[in-house]
Protein backbone atom coordinates (compact mmCIF):
# COMPACT_ATOMS: atom_id res chain seq x y z
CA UNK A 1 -34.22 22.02 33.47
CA UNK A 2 -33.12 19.37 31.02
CA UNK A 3 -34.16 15.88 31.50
CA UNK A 4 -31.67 13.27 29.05
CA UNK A 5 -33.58 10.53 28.56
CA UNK A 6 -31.54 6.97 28.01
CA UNK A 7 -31.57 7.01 24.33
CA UNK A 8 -29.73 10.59 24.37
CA UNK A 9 -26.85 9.53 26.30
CA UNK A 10 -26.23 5.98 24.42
CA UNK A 11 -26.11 8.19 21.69
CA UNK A 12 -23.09 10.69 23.08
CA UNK A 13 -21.52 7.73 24.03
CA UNK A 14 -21.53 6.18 20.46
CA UNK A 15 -20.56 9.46 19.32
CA UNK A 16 -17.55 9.81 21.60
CA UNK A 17 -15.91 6.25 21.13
CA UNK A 18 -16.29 6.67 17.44
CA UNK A 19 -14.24 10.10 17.82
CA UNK A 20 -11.67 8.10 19.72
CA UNK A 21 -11.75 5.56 16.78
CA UNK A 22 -10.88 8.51 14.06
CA UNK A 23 -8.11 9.83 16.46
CA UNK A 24 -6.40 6.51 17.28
CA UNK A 25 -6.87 5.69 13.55
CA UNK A 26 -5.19 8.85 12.82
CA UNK A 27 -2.17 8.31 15.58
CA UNK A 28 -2.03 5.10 14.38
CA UNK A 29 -1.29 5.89 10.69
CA UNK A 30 0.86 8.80 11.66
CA UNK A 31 3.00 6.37 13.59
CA UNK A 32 3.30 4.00 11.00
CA UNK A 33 4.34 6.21 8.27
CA UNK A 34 8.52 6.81 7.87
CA UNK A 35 9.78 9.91 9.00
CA UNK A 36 12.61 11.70 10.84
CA UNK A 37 11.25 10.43 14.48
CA UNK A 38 10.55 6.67 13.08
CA UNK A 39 12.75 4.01 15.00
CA UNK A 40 16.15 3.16 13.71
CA UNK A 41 14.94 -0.14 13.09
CA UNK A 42 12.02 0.21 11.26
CA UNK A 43 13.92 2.48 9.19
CA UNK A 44 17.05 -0.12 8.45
CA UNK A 45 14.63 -3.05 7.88
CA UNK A 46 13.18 -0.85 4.92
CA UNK A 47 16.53 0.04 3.53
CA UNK A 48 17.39 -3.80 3.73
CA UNK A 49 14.11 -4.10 1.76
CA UNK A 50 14.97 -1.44 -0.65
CA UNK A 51 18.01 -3.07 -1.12
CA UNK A 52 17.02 -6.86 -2.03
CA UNK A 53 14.03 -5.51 -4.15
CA UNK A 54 16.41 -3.72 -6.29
CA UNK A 55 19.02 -6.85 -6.67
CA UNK A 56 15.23 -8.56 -8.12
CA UNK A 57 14.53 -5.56 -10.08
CA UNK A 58 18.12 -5.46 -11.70
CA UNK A 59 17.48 -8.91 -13.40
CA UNK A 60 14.46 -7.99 -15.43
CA UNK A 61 14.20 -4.89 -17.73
CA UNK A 62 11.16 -3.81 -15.60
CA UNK A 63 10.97 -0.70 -13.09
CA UNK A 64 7.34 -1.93 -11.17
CA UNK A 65 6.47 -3.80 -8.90
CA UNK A 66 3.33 -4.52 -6.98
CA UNK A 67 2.33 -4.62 -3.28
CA UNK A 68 -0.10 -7.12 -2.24
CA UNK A 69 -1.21 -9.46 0.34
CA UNK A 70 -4.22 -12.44 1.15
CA UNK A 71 -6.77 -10.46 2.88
CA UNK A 72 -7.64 -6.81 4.20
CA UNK A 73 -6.26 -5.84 6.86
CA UNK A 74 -2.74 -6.83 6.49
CA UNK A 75 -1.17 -3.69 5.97
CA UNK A 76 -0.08 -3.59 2.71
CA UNK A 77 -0.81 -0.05 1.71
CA UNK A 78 1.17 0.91 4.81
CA UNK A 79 4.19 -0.84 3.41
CA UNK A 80 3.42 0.05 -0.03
CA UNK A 81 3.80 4.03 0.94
CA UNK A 82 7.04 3.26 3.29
CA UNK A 83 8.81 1.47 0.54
CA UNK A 84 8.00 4.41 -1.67
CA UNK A 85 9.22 6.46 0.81
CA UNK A 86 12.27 4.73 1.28
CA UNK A 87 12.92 4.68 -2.48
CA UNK A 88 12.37 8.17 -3.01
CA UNK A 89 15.48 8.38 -0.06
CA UNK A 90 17.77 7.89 -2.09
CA UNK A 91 17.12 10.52 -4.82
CA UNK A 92 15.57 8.72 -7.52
CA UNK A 93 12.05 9.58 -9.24
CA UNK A 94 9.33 7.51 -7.74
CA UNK A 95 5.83 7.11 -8.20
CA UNK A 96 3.21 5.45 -6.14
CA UNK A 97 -0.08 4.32 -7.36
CA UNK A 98 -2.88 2.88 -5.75
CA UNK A 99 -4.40 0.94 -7.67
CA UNK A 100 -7.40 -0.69 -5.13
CA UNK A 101 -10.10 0.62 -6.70
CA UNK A 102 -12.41 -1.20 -4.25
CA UNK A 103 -11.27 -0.32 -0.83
CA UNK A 104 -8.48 2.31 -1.60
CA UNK A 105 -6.34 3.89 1.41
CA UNK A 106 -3.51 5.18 0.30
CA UNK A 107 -4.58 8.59 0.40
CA UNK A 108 -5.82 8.68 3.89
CA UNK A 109 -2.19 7.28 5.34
CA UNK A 110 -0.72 9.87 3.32
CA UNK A 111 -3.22 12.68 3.66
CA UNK A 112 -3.98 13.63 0.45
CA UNK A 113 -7.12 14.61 -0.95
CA UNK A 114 -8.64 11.65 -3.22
CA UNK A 115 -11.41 13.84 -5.31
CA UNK A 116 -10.00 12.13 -8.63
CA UNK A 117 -7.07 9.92 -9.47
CA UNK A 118 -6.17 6.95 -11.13
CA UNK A 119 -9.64 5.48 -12.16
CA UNK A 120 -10.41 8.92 -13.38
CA UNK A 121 -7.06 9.17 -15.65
CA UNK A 122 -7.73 6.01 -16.84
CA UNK A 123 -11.73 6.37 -18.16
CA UNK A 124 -10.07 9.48 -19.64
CA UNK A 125 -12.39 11.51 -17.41
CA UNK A 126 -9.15 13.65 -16.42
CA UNK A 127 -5.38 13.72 -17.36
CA UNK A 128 -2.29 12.66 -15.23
CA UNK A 129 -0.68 15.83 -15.00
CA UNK A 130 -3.69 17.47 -13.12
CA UNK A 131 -4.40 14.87 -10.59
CA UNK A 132 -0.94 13.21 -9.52
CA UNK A 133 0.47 15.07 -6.54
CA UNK A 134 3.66 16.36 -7.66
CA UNK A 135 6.44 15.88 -4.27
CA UNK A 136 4.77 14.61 -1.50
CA UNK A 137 8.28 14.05 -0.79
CA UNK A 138 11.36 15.00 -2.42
CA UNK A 139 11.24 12.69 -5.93
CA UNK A 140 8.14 11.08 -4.38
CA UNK A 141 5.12 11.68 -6.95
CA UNK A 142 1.81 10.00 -5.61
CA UNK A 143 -1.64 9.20 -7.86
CA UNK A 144 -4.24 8.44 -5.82
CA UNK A 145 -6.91 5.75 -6.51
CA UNK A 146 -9.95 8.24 -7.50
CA UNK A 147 -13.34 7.77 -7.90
CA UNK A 148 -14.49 3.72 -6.84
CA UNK A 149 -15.47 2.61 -10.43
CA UNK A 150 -18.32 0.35 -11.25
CA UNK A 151 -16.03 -2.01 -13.12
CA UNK A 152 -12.45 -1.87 -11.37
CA UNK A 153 -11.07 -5.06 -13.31
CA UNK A 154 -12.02 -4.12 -16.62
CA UNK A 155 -10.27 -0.47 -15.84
CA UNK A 156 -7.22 -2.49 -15.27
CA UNK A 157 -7.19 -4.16 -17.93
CA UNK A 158 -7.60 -1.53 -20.49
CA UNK A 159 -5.48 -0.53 -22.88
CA UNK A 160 -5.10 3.43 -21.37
CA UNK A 161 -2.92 1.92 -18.45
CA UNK A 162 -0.86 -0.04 -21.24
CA UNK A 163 -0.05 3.65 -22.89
CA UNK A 164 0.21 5.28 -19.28
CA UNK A 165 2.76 3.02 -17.99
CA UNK A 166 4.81 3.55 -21.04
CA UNK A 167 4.86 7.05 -20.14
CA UNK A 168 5.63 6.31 -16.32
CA UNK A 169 8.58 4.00 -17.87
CA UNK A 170 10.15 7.10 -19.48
CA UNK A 171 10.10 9.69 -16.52
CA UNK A 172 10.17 7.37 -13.30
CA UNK A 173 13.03 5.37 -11.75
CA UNK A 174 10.43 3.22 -9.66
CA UNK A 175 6.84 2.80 -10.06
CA UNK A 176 5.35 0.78 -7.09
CA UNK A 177 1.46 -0.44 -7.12
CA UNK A 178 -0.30 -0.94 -4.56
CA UNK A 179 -2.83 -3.34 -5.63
CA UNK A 180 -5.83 -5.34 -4.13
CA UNK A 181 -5.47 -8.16 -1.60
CA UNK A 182 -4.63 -11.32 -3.94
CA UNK A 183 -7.44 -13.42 -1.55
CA UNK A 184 -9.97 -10.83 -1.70
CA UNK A 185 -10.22 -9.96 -5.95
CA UNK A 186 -8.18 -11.01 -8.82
CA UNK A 187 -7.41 -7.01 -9.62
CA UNK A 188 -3.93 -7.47 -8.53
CA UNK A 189 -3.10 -10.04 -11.23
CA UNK A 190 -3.87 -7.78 -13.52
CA UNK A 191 -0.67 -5.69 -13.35
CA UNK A 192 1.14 -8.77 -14.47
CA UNK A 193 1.97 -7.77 -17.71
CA UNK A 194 3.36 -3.85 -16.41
CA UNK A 195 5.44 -5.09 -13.63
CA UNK A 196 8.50 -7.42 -12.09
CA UNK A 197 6.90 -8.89 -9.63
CA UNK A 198 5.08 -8.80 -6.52
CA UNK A 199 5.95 -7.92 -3.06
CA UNK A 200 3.42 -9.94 -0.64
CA UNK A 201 2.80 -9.02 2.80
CA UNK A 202 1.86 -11.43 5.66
CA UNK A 203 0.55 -10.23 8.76
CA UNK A 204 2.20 -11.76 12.54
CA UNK A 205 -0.66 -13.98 14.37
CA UNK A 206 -3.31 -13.14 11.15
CA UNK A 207 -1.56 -14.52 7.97
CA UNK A 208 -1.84 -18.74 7.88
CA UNK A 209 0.60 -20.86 6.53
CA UNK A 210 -3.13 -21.77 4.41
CA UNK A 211 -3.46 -18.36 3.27
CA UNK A 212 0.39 -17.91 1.84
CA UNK A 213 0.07 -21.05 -0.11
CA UNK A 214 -2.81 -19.58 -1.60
CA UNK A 215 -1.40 -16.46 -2.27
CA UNK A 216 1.74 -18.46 -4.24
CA UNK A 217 -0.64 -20.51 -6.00
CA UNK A 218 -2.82 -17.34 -7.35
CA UNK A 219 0.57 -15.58 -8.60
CA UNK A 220 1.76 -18.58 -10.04
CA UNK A 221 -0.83 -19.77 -12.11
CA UNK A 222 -0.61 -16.25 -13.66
CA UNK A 223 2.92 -16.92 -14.61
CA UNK A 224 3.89 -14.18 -12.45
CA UNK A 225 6.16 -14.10 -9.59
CA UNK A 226 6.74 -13.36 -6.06
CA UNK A 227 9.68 -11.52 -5.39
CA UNK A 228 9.52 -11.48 -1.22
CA UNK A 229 7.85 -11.63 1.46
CA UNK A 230 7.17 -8.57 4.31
CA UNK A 231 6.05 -9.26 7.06
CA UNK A 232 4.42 -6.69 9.76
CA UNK A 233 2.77 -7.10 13.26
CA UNK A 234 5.32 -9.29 14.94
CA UNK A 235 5.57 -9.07 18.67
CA UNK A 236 8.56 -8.60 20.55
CA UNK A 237 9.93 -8.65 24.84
CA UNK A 238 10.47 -5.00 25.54
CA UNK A 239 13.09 -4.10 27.93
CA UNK A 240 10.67 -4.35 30.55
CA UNK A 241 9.96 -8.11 30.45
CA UNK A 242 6.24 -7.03 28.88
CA UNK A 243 5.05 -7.72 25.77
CA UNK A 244 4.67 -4.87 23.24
CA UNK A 245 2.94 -5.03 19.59
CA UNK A 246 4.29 -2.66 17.05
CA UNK A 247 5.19 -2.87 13.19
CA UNK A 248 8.06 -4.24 12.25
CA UNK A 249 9.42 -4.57 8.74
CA UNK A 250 11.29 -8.49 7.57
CA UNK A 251 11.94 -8.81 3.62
CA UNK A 252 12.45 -12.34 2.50
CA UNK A 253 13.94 -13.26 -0.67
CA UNK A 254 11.97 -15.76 -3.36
């Protein structure tokens, strides 16, 4: 006979909610990716996206552009890999980069292994041909953030991503970052120099009117510039008179 004493089963039951935390995470970021089954809406708000970034795009002789928001949280690396996706829709070469070399998660909404990537590539530590996964999608390359580096913003700002966007210039249509929350780190400003612009992305019931001012005022005073808004979490009536919460995609022109 067995005898479970209290500590044993406040232990399973620790153990079983955090195994219903990895699954919902899991549904959750499954959901929230594009695909055939996504929602006709979701999937037209992204193509109206697609579209307006590439009318901002089309007045600079850049082909990046950064994803970014205030704080954590806010799903930007969400929207960073839809927008990617919904580039690549259209039959051009993309590449996505994550470039959050502090809380990267990129890899785990696209389920890709994340054993070395960008950070490595950059402290020459590997090259970009062996760690970039070659079509995730159809003309949809992805580099992964790699190993969490000691230093992130001095990686950044060395002269190996100078020489590596160069090369990304020459065989990509569209290079899309997605960089650190602008609140959070100053990482994100760093791409300044590679890129058009930034896309920011506010969160429904999270994001303050506070927190976008900020976010304006740290792109500005890096002479860079916003090129729209996204915004994700907004709540809607369903047809049932209730409530429902689910992601949905608004691009706002600068």
């Amino acid at each position: 006979m067995k005898i479970k004493l209290p500590g044993h089963k406040i232990r399973e039951e620790k153990a079983l909610n955090e195994n219903k935390r990895t699954r919902d995470k899991k549904n959750k970021d499954e959901k929230t990716v594009l695909s055939e089954k996504s929602k006709f809406a979701i999937v037209e708000a992204y193509k109206s996206a697609r579209t307006n970034i590439m009318f901002s795009l089309s007045a600079t002789d850049k082909k990046a552009f950064a994803i970014t928001s205030y704080a954590k949280g806010d799903g930007k690396s969400t929207v960073a890999a839809n927008l990617a996706i919904s580039f690549s829709k259209m039959g051009k070469r993309v590449i996505l980069i994550d470039c959050d070399l502090r809380r990267p998660n990129l890899h785990n909404i696209l389920k890709l292994e994340n054993k070395a990537g960008f950070s490595d590539m950059v402290g020459r530590m590997v090259v970009f041909d062996d760690v970039v996964n070659r079509e995730v999608l159809p003309c949809l390359d992805v580099l992964t953030s790699g190993t969490i580096p000691p230093n992130p913003s001095e990686l950044i700002c060395s002269p190996e991503v100078s020489r590596f966007v160069e090369r990304l210039n020459r065989e990509y249509d569209y290079i899309i970052f997605d960089s650190p929350p602008v609140g959070v780190v100053a990482d994100a400003l760093l791409l300044k120099e590679y890129i058009a612009g930034y896309i920011l992305v506010t969160r429904e019931r999270k994001t303050t009117h506070g927190d976008i001012e900020k976010l304006l005022q740290n792109i500005k005073v890096t002479d860079s510039k916003p090129l729209g808004f996204i915004r994700v979490g907004v709540t809607h009536e369903g047809k049932r008179g209730r409530r429902g919460y689910y992601y949905y995609y608004y691009y706002q022109y600068y």
